[in-house]
C-alpha atoms as a PDB file:
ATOM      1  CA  UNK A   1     -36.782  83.389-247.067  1.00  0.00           C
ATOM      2  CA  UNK A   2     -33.520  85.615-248.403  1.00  0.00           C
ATOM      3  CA  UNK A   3     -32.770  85.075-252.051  1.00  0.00           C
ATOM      4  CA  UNK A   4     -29.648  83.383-253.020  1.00  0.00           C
ATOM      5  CA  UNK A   5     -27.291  85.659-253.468  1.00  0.00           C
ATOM      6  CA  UNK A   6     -25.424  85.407-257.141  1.00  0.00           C
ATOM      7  CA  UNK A   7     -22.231  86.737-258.434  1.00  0.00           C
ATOM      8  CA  UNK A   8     -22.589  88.286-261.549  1.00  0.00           C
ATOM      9  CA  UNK A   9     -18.864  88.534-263.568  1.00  0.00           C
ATOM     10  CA  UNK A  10     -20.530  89.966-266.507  1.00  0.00           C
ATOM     11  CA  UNK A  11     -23.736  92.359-267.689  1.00  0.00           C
ATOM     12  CA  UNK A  12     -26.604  90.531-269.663  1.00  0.00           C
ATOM     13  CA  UNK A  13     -29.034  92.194-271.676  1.00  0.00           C
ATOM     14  CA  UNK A  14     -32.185  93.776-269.636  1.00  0.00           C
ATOM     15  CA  UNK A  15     -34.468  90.843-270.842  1.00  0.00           C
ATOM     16  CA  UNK A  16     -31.824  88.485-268.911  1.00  0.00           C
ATOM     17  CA  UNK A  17     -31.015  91.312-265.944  1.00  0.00           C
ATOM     18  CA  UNK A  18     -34.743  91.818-265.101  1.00  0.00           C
ATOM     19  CA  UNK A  19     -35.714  87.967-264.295  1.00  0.00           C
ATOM     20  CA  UNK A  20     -32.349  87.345-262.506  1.00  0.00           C
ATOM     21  CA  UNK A  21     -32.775  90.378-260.755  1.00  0.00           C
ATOM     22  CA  UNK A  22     -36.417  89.593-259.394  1.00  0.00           C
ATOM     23  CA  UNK A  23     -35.355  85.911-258.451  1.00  0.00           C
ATOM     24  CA  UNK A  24     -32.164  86.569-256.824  1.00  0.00           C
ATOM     25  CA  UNK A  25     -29.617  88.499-254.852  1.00  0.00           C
ATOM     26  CA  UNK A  26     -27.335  89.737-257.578  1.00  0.00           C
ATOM     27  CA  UNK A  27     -24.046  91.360-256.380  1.00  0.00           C
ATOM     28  CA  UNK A  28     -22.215  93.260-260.031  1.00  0.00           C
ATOM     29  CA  UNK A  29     -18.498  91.844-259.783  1.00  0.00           C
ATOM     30  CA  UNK A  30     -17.807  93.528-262.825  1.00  0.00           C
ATOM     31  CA  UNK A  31     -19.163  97.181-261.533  1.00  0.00           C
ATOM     32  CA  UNK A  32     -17.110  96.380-258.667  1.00  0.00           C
ATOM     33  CA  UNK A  33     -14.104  99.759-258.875  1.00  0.00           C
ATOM     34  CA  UNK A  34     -12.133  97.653-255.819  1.00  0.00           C
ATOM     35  CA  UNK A  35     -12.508  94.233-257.277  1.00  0.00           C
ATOM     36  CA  UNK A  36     -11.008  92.682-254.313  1.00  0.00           C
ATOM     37  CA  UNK A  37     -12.555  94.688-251.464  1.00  0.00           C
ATOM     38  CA  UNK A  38     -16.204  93.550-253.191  1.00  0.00           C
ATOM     39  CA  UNK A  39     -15.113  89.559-252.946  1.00  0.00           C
ATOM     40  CA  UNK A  40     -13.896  90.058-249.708  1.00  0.00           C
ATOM     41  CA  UNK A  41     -17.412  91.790-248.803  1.00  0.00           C
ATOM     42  CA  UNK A  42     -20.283  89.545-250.647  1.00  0.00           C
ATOM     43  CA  UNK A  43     -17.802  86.190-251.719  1.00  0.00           C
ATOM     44  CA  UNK A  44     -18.533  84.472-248.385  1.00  0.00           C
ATOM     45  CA  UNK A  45     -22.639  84.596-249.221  1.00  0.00           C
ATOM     46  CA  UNK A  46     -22.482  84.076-252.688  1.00  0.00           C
ATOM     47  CA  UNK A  47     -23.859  80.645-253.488  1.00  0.00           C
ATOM     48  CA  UNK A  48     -24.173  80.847-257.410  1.00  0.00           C
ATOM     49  CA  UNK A  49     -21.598  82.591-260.038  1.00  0.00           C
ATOM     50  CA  UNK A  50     -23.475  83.647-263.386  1.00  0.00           C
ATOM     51  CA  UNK A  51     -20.244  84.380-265.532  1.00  0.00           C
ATOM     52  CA  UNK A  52     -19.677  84.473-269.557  1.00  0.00           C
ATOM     53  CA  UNK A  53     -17.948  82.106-271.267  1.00  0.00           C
ATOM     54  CA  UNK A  54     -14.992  84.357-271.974  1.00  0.00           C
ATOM     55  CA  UNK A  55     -15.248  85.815-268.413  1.00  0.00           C
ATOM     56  CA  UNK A  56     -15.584  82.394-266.644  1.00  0.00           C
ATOM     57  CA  UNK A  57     -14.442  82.063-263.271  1.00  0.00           C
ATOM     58  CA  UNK A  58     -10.789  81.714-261.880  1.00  0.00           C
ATOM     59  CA  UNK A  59      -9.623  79.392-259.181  1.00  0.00           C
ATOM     60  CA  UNK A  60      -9.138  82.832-256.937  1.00  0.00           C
ATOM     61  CA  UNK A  61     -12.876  84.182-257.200  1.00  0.00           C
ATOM     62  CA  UNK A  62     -13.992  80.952-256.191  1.00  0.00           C
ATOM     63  CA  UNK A  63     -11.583  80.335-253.435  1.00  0.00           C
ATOM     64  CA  UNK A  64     -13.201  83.767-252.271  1.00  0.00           C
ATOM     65  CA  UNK A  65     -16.868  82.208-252.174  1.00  0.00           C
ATOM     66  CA  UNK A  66     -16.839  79.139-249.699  1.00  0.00           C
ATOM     67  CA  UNK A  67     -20.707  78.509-249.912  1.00  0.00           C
ATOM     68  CA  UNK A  68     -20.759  78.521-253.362  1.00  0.00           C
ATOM     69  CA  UNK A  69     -22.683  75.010-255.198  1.00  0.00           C
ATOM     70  CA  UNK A  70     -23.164  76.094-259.002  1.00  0.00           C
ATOM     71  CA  UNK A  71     -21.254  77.933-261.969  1.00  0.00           C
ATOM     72  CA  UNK A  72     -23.852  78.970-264.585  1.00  0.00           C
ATOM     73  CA  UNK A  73     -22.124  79.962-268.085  1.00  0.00           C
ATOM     74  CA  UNK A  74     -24.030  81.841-270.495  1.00  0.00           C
ATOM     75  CA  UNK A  75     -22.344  80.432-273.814  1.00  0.00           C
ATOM     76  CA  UNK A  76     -20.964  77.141-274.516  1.00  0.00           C
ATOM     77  CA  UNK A  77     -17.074  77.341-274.198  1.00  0.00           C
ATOM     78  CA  UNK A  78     -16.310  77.230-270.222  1.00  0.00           C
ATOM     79  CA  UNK A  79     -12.354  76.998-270.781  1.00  0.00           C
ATOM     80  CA  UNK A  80     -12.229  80.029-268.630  1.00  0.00           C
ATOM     81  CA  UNK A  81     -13.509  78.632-265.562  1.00  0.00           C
ATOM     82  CA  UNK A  82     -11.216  76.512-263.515  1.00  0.00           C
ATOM     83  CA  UNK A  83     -13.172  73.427-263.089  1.00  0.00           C
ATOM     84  CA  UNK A  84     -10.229  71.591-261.375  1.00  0.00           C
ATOM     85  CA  UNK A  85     -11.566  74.142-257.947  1.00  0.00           C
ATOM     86  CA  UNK A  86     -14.932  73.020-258.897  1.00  0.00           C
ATOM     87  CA  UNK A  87     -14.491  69.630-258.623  1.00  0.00           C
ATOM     88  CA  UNK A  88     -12.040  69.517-255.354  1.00  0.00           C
ATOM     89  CA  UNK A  89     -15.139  71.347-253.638  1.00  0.00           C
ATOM     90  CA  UNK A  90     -18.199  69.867-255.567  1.00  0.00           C
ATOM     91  CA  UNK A  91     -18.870  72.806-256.978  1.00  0.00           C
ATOM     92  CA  UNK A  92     -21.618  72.418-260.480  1.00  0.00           C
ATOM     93  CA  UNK A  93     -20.766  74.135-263.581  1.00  0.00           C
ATOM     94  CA  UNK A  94     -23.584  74.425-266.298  1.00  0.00           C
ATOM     95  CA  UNK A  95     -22.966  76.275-270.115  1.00  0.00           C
ATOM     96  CA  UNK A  96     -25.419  76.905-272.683  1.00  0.00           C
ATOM     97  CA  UNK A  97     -24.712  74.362-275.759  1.00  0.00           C
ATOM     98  CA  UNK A  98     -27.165  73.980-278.913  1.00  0.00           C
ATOM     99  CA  UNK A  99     -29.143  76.521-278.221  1.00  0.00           C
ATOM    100  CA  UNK A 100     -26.012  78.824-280.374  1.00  0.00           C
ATOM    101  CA  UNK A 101     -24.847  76.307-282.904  1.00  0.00           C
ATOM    102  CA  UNK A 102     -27.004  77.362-285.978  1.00  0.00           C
ATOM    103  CA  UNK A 103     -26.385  81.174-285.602  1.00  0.00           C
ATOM    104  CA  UNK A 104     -22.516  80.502-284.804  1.00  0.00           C
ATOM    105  CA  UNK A 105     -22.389  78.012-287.769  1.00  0.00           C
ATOM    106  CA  UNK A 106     -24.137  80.901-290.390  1.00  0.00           C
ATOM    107  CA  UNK A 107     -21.648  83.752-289.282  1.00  0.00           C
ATOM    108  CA  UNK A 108     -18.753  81.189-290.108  1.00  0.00           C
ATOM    109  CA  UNK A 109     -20.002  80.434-293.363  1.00  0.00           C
ATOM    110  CA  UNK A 110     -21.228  84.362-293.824  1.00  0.00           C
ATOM    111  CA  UNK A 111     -17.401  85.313-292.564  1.00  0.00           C
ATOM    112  CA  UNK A 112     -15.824  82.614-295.510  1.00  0.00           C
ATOM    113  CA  UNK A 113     -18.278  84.131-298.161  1.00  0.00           C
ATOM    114  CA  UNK A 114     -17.781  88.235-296.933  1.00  0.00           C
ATOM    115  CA  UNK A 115     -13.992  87.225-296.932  1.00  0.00           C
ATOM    116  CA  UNK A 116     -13.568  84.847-300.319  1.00  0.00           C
ATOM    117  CA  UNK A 117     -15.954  87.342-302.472  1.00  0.00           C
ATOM    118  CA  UNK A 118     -14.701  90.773-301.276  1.00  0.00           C
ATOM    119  CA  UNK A 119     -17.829  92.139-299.863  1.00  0.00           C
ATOM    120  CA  UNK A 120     -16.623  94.436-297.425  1.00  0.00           C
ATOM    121  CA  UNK A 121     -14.458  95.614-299.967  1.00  0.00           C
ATOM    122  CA  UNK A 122     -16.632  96.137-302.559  1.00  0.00           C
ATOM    123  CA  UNK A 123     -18.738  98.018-299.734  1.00  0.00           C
ATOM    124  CA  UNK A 124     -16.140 100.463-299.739  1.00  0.00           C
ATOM    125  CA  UNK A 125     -15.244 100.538-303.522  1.00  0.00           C
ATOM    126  CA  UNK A 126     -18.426 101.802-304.100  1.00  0.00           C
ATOM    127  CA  UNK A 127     -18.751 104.653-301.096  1.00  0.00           C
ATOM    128  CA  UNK A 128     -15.129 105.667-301.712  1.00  0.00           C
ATOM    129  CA  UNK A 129     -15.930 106.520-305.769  1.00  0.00           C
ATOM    130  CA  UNK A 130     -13.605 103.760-306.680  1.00  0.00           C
ATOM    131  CA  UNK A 131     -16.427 102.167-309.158  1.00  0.00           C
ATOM    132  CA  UNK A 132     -17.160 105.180-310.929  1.00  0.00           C
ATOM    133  CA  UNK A 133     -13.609 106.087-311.011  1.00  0.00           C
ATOM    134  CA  UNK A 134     -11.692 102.702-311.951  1.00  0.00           C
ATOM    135  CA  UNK A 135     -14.718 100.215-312.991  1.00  0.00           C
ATOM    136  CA  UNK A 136     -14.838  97.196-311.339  1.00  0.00           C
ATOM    137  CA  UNK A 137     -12.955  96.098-308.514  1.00  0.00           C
ATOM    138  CA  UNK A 138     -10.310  93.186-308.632  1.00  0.00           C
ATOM    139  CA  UNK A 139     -11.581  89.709-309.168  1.00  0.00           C
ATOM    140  CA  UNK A 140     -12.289  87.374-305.855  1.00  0.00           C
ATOM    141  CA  UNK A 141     -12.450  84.132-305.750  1.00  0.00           C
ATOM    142  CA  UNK A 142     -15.463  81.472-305.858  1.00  0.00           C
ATOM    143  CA  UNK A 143     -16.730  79.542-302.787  1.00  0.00           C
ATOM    144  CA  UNK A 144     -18.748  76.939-304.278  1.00  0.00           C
ATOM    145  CA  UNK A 145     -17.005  73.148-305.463  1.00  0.00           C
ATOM    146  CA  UNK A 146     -13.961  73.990-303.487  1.00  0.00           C
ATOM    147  CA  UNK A 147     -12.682  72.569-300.315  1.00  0.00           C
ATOM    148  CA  UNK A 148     -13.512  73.051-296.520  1.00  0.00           C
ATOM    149  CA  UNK A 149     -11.580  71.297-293.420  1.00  0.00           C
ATOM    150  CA  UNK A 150     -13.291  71.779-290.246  1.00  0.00           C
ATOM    151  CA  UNK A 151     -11.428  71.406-287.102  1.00  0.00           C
ATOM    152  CA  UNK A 152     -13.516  70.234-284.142  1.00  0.00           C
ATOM    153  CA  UNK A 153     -16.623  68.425-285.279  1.00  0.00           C
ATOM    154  CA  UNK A 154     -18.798  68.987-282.256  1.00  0.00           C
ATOM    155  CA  UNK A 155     -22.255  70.752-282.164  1.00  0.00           C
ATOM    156  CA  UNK A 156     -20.351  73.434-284.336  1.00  0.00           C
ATOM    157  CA  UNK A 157     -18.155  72.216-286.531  1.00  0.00           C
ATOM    158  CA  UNK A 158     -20.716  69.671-287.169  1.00  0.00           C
ATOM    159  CA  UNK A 159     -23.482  72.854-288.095  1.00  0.00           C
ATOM    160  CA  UNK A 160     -20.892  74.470-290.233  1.00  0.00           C
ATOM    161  CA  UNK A 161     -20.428  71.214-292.304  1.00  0.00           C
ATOM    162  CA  UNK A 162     -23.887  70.907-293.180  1.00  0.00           C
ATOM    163  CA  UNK A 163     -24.325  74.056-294.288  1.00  0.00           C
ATOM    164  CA  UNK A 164     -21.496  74.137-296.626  1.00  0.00           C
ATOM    165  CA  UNK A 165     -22.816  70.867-298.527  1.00  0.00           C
ATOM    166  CA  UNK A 166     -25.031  73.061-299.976  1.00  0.00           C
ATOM    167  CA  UNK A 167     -22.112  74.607-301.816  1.00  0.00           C
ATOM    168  CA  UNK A 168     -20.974  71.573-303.221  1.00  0.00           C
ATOM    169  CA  UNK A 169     -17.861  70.944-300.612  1.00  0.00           C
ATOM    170  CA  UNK A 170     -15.387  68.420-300.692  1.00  0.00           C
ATOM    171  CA  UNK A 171     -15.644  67.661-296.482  1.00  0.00           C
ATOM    172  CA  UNK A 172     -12.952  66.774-294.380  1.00  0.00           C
ATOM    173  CA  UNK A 173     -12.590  67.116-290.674  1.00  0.00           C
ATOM    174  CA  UNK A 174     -10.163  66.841-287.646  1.00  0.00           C
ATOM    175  CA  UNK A 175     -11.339  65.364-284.393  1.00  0.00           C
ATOM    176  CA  UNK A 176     -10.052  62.860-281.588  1.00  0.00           C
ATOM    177  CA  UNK A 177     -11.349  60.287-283.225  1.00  0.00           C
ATOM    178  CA  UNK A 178     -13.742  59.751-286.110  1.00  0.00           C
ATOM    179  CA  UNK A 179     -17.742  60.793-285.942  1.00  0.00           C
ATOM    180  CA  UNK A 180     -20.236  58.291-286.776  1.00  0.00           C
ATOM    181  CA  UNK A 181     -22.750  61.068-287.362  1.00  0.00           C
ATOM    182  CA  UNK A 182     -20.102  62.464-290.028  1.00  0.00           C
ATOM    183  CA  UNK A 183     -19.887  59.041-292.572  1.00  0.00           C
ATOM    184  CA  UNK A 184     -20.258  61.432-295.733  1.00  0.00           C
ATOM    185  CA  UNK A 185     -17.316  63.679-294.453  1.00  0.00           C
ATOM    186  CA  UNK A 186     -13.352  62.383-294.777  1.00  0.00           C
ATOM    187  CA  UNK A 187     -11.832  61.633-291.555  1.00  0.00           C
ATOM    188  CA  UNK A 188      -8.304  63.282-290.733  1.00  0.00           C
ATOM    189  CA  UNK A 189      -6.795  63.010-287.929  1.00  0.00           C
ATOM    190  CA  UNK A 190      -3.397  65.506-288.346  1.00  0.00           C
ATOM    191  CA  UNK A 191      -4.457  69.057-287.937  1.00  0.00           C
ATOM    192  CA  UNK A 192      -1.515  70.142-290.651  1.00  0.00           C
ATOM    193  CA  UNK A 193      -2.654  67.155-293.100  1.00  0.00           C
ATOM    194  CA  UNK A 194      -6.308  68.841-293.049  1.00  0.00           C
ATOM    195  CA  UNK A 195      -5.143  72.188-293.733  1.00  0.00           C
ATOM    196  CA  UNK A 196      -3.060  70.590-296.758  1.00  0.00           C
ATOM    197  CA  UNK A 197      -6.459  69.258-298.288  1.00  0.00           C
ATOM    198  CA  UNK A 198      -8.575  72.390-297.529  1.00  0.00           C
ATOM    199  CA  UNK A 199      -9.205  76.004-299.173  1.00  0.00           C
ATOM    200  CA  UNK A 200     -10.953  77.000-296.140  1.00  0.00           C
ATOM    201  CA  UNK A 201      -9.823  75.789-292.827  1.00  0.00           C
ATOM    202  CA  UNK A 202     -12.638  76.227-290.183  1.00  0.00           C
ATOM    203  CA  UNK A 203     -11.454  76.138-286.836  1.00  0.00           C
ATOM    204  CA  UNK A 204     -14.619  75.201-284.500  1.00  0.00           C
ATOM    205  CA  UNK A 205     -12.417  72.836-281.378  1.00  0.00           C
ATOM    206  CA  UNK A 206     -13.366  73.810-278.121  1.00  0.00           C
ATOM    207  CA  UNK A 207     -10.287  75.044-276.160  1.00  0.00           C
ATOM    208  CA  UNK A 208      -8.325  72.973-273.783  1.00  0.00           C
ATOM    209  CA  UNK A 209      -4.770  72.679-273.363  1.00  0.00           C
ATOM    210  CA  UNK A 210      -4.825  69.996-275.646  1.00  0.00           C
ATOM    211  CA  UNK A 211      -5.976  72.701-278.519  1.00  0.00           C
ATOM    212  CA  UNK A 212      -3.865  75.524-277.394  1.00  0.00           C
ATOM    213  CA  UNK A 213      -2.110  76.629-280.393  1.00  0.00           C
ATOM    214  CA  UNK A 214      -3.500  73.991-282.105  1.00  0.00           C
ATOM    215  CA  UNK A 215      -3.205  76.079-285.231  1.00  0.00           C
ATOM    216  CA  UNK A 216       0.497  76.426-285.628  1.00  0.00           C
ATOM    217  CA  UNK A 217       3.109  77.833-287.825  1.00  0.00           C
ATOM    218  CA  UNK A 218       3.251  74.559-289.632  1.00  0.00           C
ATOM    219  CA  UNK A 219      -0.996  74.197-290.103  1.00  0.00           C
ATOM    220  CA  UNK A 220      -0.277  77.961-291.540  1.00  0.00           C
ATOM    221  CA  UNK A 221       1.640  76.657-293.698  1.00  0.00           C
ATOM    222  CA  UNK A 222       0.155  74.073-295.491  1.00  0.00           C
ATOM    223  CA  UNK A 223      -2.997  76.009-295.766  1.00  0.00           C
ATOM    224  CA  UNK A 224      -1.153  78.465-297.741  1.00  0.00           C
ATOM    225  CA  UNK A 225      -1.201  81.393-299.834  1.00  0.00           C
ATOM    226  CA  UNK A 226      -4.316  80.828-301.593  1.00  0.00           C
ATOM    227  CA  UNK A 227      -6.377  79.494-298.040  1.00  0.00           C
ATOM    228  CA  UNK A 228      -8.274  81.008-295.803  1.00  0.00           C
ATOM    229  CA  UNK A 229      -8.489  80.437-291.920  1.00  0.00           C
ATOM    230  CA  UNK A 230     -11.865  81.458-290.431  1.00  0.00           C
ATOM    231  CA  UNK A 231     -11.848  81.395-286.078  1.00  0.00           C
ATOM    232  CA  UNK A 232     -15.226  81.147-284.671  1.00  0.00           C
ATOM    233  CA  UNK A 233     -14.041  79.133-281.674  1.00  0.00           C
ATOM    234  CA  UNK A 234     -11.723  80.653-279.120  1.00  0.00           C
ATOM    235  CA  UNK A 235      -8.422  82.389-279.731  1.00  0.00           C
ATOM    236  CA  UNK A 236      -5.872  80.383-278.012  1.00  0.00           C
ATOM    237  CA  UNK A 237      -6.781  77.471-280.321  1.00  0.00           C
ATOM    238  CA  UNK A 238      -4.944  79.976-282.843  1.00  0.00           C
ATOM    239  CA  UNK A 239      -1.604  80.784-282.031  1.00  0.00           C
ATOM    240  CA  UNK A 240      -1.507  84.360-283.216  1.00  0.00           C
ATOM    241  CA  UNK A 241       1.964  85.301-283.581  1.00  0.00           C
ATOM    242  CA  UNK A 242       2.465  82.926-286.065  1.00  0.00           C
ATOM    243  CA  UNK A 243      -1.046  84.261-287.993  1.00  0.00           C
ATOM    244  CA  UNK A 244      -0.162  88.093-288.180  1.00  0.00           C
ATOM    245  CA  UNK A 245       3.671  86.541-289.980  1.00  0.00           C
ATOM    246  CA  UNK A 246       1.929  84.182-292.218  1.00  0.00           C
ATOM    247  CA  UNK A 247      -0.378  87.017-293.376  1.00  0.00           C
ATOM    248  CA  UNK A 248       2.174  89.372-293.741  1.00  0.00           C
ATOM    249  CA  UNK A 249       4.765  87.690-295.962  1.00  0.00           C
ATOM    250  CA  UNK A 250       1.870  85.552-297.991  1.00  0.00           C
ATOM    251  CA  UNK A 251       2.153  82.289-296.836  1.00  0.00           C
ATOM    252  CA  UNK A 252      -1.577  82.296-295.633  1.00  0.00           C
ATOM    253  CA  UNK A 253      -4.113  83.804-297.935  1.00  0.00           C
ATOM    254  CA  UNK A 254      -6.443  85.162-295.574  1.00  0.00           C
ATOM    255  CA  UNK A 255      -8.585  85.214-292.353  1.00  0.00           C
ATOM    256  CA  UNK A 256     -11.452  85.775-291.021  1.00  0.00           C
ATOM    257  CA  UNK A 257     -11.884  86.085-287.143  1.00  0.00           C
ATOM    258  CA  UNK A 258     -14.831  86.462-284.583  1.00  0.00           C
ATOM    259  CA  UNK A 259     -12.193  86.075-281.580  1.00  0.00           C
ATOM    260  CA  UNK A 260      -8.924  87.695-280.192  1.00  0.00           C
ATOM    261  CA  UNK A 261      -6.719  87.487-277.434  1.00  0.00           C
ATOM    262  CA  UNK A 262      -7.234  89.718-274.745  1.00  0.00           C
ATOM    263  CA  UNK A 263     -10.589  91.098-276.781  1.00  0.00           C
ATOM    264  CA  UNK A 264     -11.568  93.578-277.147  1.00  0.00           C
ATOM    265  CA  UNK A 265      -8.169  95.060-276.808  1.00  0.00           C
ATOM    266  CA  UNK A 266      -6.806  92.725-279.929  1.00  0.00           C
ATOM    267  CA  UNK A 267      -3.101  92.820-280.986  1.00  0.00           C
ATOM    268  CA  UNK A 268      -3.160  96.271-283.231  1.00  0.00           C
ATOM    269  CA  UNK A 269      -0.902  94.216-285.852  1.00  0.00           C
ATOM    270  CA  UNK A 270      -3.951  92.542-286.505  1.00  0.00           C
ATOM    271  CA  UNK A 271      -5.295  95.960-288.184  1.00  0.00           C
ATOM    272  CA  UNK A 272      -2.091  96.296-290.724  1.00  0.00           C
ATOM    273  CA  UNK A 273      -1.730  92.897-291.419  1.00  0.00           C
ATOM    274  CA  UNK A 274      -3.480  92.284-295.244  1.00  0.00           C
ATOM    275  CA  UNK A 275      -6.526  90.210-296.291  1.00  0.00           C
ATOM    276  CA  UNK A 276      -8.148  90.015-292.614  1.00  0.00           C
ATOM    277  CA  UNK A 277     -11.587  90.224-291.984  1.00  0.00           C
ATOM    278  CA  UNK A 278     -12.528  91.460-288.312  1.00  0.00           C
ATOM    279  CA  UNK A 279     -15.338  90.879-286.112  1.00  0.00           C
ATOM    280  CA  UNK A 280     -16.171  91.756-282.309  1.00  0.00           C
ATOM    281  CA  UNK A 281     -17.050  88.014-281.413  1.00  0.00           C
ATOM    282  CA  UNK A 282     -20.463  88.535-282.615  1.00  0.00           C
ATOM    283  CA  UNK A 283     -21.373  84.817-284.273  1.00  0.00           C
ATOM    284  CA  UNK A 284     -23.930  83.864-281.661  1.00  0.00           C
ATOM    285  CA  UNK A 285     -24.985  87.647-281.625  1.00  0.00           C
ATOM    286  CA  UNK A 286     -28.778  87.427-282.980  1.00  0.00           C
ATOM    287  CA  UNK A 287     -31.444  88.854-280.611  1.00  0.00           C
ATOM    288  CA  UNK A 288     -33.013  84.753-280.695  1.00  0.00           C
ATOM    289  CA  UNK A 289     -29.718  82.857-279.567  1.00  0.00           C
ATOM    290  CA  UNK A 290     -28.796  85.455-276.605  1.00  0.00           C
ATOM    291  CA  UNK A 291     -31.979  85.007-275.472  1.00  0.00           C
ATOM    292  CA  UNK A 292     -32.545  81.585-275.771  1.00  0.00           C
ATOM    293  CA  UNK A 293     -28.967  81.357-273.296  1.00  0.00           C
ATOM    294  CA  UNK A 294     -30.083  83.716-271.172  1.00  0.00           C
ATOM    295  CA  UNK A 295     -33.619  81.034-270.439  1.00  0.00           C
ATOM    296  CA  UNK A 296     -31.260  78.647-269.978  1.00  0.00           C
ATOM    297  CA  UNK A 297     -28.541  80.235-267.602  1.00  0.00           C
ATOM    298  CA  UNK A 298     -31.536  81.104-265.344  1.00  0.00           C
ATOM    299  CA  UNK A 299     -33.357  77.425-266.252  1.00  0.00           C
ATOM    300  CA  UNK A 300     -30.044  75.953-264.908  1.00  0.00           C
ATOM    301  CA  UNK A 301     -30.085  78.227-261.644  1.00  0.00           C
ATOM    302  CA  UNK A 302     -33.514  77.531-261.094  1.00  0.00           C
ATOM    303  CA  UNK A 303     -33.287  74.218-260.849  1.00  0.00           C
ATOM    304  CA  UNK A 304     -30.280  73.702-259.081  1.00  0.00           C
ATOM    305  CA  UNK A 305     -31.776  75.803-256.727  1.00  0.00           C
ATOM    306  CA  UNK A 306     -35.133  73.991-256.485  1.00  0.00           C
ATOM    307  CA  UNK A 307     -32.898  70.484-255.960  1.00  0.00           C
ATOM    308  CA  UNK A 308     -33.804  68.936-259.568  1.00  0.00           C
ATOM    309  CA  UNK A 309     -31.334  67.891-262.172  1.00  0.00           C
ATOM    310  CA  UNK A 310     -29.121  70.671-263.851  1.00  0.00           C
ATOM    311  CA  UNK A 311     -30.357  71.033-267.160  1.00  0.00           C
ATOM    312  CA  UNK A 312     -27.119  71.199-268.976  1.00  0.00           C
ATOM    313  CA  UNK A 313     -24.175  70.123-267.000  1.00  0.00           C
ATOM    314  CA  UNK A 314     -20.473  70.232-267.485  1.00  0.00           C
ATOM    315  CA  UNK A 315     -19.990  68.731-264.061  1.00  0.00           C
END
């Protein structure tokens, strides 16, 4: 019996490549140098698509696979497929939720605490002689007793909030509505009212069009020139011409961001703009997360394949 053949949008590390590899027809979209000649080739056999959740998979790839039955996302944000094609064909869509929450929820809190203290600057004070030279660098500011807002309160946001009670926070949070799992955390409902009440604004929504931008001039703003914005979500929650102004002229204190528009090829003004910290979308990047998606992008295959209940759906 032929394997199912799979459309792979994205490369995985070997531990993930090997077992897909031995259990299925892959066909490498993303090796693909005619992108459109390899659809038109392999899209009409292609029953599964095994994307990333920044890759996803657009309403024109999967108008290009008629047999297709299941969308497997390896990460938990699946903004980028179009699930409206899914469901007018029946099509499944799985992600990989939980399994990244702790590790995205440390590099948050690591990004606020690199950013707030100076470390990557003090890194450099000391390679670049500036210590032996001029003493000790400029004073940063504390973490601990302060407080955090945390917009989206899901698996995330929720992960990040625990953690930072063990710096004394004062809590608040944004959602639709509020979180009976969150009674010990203050409830606000106005994105710009949060950022008012917070020193650190975490944004951890998941994106929809509802959320686009949902970080505006005017949340900026009331953060202000002594707050700090840290992005481990997705970008277009962020509306970044309005970040690179507010850091330039001072009305936002700093940033920290894991994600970008069009990453990796990022706005260069992000590089000039003052008090940034940068990272190549590397919070769930620890050798345990990756592979515990990996297990369960292929867990999700298998059983969709073998007729038994997906094991984390989306639809």
């Amino acid at each position: 019996m032929p394997k199912p053949m799979i459309l792979q949008m994205g490369a995985y590390p070997s531990w993930d490549e090997t077992p897909l590899n031995e259990a299925y027809d892959l066909r490498r979209y993303f090796e693909a140098a005619d992108k459109a000649a390899f659809l038109a080739e392999h899209g009409p056999s292609v029953r599964a698509i095994a994307t990333r959740g920044e890759l996803g998979a657009s309403r024109e790839i999967i108008a290009a696979c008629p047999q297709l039955e299941v969308i497997s996302v390896y990460g938990v944000g699946y903004d980028a497929v179009d699930l409206g094609a899914c469901r007018e064909r029946g099509i499944r869509v799985t992600n990989t939720p939980d399994v990244l929450s702790g590790d995205v929820a440390d590099f948050a809190v690591t990004m606020m605490l690199a950013q707030s203290r100076g470390v990557v600057a003090g890194d450099a004070w000391v390679r670049d002689g500036s210590w032996a030279a001029q003493g000790g660098m400029p004073l940063q500011r504390r973490a601990f007793g302060r407080r955090a807002g945390i917009l989206g309160l899901g698996r995330i946001g929720f992960e990040i909030a625990r953690r930072l009670t063990g710096f004394g926070m004062q809590i608040a949070y944004s959602d639709v509505a509020p979180k009976d799992y969150a009674a010990d955390w203050s409830f606000v409902k106005d994105p710009e009212t949060l950022a008012a009440r917070s020193d650190f604004l975490f944004v951890a929504a998941a994106a929809s069009q509802e959320t686009q931008h949902i970080v505006n001039a005017r949340v900026l703003q009331a953060l202000g020139p002594e707050g700090m914005l840290i992005n481990v979500s997705r970008a277009s929650n962020v509306d970044e011409e309005a970040l690179i102004a507010a850091l330039a002229d001072g009305t936002l204190g700093a940033a920290a961001l894991d994600v970008f528009e069009g990453e990796p090829a990022l706005d260069p003004r992000f590089r000039e703009v003052p008090n940034i910290l940068l990272q190549p979308h590397q919070a769930s990047g620890t050798i345990e997360t990756r592979k515990a998606m990996g297990e369960l992008v292929r867990a999700n295959l298998a059983a969709h394949f073998a007729g038994a209940p997906l094991v984390t759906p989306v639809i």
